[in-house]
C-alpha atoms as a PDB file:
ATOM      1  CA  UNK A   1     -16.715   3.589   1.767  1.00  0.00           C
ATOM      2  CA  UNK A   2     -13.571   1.151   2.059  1.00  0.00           C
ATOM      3  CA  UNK A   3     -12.452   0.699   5.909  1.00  0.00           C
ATOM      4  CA  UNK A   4      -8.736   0.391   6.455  1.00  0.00           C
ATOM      5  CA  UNK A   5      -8.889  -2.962   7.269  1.00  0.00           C
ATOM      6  CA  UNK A   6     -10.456  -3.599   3.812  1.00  0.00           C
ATOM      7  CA  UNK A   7      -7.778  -2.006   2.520  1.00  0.00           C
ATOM      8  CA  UNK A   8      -4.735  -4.092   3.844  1.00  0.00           C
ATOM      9  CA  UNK A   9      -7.129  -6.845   2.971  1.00  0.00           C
ATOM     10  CA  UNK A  10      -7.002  -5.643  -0.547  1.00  0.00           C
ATOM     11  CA  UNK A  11      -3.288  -5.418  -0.876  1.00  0.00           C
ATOM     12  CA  UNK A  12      -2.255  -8.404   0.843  1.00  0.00           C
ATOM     13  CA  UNK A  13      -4.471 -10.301  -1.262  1.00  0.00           C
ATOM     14  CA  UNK A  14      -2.153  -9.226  -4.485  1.00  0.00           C
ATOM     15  CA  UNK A  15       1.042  -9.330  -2.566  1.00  0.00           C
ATOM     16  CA  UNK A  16       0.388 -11.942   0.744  1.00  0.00           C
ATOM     17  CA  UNK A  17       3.632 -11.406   2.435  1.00  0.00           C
ATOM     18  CA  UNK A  18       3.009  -7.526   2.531  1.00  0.00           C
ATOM     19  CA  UNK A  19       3.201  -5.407   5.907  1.00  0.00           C
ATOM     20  CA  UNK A  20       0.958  -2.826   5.256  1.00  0.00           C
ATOM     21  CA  UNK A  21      -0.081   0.379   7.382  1.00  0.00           C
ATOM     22  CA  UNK A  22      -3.093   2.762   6.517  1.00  0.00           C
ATOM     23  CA  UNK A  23      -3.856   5.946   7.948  1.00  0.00           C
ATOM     24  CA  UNK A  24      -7.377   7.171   6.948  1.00  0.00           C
ATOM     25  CA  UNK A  25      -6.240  10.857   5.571  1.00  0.00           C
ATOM     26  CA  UNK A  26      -9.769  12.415   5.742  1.00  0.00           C
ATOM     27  CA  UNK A  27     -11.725  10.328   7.645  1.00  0.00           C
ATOM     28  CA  UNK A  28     -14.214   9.708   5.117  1.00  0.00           C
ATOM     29  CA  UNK A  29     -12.843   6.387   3.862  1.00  0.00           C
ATOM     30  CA  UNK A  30     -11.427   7.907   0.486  1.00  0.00           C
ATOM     31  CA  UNK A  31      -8.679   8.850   1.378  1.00  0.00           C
ATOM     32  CA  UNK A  32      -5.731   7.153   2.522  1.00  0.00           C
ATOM     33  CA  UNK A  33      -1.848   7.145   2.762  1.00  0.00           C
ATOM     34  CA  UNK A  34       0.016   3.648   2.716  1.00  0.00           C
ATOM     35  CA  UNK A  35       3.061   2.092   3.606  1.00  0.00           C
ATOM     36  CA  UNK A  36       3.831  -1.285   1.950  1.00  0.00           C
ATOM     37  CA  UNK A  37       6.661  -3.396   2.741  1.00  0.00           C
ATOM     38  CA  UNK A  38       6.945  -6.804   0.681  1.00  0.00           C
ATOM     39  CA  UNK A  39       9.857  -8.769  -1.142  1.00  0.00           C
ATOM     40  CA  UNK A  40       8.318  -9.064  -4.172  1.00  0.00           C
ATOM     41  CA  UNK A  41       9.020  -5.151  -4.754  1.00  0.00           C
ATOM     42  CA  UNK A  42      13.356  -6.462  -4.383  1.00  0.00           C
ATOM     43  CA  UNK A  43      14.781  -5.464  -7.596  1.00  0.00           C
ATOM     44  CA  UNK A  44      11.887  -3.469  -9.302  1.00  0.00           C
ATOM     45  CA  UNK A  45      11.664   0.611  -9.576  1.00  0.00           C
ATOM     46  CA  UNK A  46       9.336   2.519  -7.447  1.00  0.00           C
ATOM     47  CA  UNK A  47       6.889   2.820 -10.412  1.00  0.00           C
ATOM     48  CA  UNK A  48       6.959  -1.083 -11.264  1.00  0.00           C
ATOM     49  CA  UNK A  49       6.503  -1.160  -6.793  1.00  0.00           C
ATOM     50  CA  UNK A  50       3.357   0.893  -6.839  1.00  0.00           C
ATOM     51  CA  UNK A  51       2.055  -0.750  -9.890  1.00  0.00           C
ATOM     52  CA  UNK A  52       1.759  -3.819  -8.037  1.00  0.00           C
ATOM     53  CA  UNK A  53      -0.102  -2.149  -4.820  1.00  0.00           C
ATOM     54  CA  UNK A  54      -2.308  -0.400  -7.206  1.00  0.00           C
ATOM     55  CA  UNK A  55      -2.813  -3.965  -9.240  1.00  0.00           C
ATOM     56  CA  UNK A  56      -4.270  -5.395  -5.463  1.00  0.00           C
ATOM     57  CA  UNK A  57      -6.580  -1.871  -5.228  1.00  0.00           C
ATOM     58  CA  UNK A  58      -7.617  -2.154  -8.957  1.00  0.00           C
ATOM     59  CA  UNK A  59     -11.401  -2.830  -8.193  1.00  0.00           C
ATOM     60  CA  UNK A  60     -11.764  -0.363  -5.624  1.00  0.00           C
ATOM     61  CA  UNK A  61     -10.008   2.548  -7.323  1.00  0.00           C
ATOM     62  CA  UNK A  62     -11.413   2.151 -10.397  1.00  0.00           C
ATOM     63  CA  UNK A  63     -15.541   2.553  -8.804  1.00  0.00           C
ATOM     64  CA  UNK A  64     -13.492   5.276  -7.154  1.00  0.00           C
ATOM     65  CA  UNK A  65     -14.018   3.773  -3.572  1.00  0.00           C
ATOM     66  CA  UNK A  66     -10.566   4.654  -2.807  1.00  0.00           C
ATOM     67  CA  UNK A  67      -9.867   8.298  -4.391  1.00  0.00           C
ATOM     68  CA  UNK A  68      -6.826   9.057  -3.368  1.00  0.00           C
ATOM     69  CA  UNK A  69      -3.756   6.926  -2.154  1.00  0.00           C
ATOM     70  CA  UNK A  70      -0.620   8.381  -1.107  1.00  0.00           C
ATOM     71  CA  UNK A  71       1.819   5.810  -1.085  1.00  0.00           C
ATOM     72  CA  UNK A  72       5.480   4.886   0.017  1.00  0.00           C
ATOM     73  CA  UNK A  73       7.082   1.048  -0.711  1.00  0.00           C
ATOM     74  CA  UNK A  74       9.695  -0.567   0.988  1.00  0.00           C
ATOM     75  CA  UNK A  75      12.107  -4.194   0.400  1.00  0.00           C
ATOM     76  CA  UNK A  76      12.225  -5.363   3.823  1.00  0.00           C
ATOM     77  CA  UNK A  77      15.648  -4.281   3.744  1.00  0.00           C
ATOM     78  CA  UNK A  78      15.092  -0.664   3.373  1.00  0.00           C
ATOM     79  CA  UNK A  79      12.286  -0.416   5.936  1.00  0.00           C
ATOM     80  CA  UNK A  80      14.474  -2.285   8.053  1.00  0.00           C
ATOM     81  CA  UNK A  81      17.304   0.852   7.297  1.00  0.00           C
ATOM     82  CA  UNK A  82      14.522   3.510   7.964  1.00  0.00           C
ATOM     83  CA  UNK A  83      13.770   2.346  10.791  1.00  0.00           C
ATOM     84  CA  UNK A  84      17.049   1.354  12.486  1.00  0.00           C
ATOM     85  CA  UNK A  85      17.529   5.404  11.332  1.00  0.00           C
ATOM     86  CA  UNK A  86      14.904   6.258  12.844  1.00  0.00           C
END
C-alpha cells in the first residue's frame, strides 16, 4: 500500500516544482485521483503531461502498488484560470 504522501513524494521527485493533490479514491491505498500543476507540462499535450506524472509513478504502478490513477494536469496558468473561475 502507497500512502498519499508517498505519492506526491513520488511525483515531485520527477517533476520538483509540482503542486500536487491526492485524494485516496477507495481508501485502500490503490486507488487515487490526482491533480498536478507544474511548468514543465507549458507547451506539451495532455498525453505528453501525463506521461511525465506517470514517468515519476513508474515503479509503483508497474508492481501495481498504485492501480488506478485518475488524473487531471494543469500549467500554472490554467489552474490559476480554474480557479479564479471557480
Amino acid at each position: 500500500m502507497v500512502t498519499p504522501s508517498q505519492v506526491i513524494e513520488m511525483i515531485q521527485g520527477g517533476l520538483p516544482d509540482a503542486r500536487v493533490q491526492i485524494d485516496d479514491l477507495t481508501g485502500g491505498g490503490d486507488h487515487y485521483q490526482a491533480i498536478v500543476v507544474s511548468a514543465a507540462f507549458e507547451g506539451k499535450t495532455r498525453v505528453k503531461q501525463h506521461q511525465l506524472v506517470y514517468g515519476a509513478l513508474q515503479q509503483a504502478m508497474a508492481t501495481e502498488e498504485i492501480h488506478a490513477l485518475a488524473l487531471q494536469t494543469f500549467t500554472p496558468a490554467e489552474w490559476e484560470a480554474k480557479t479564479q473561475a471557480a
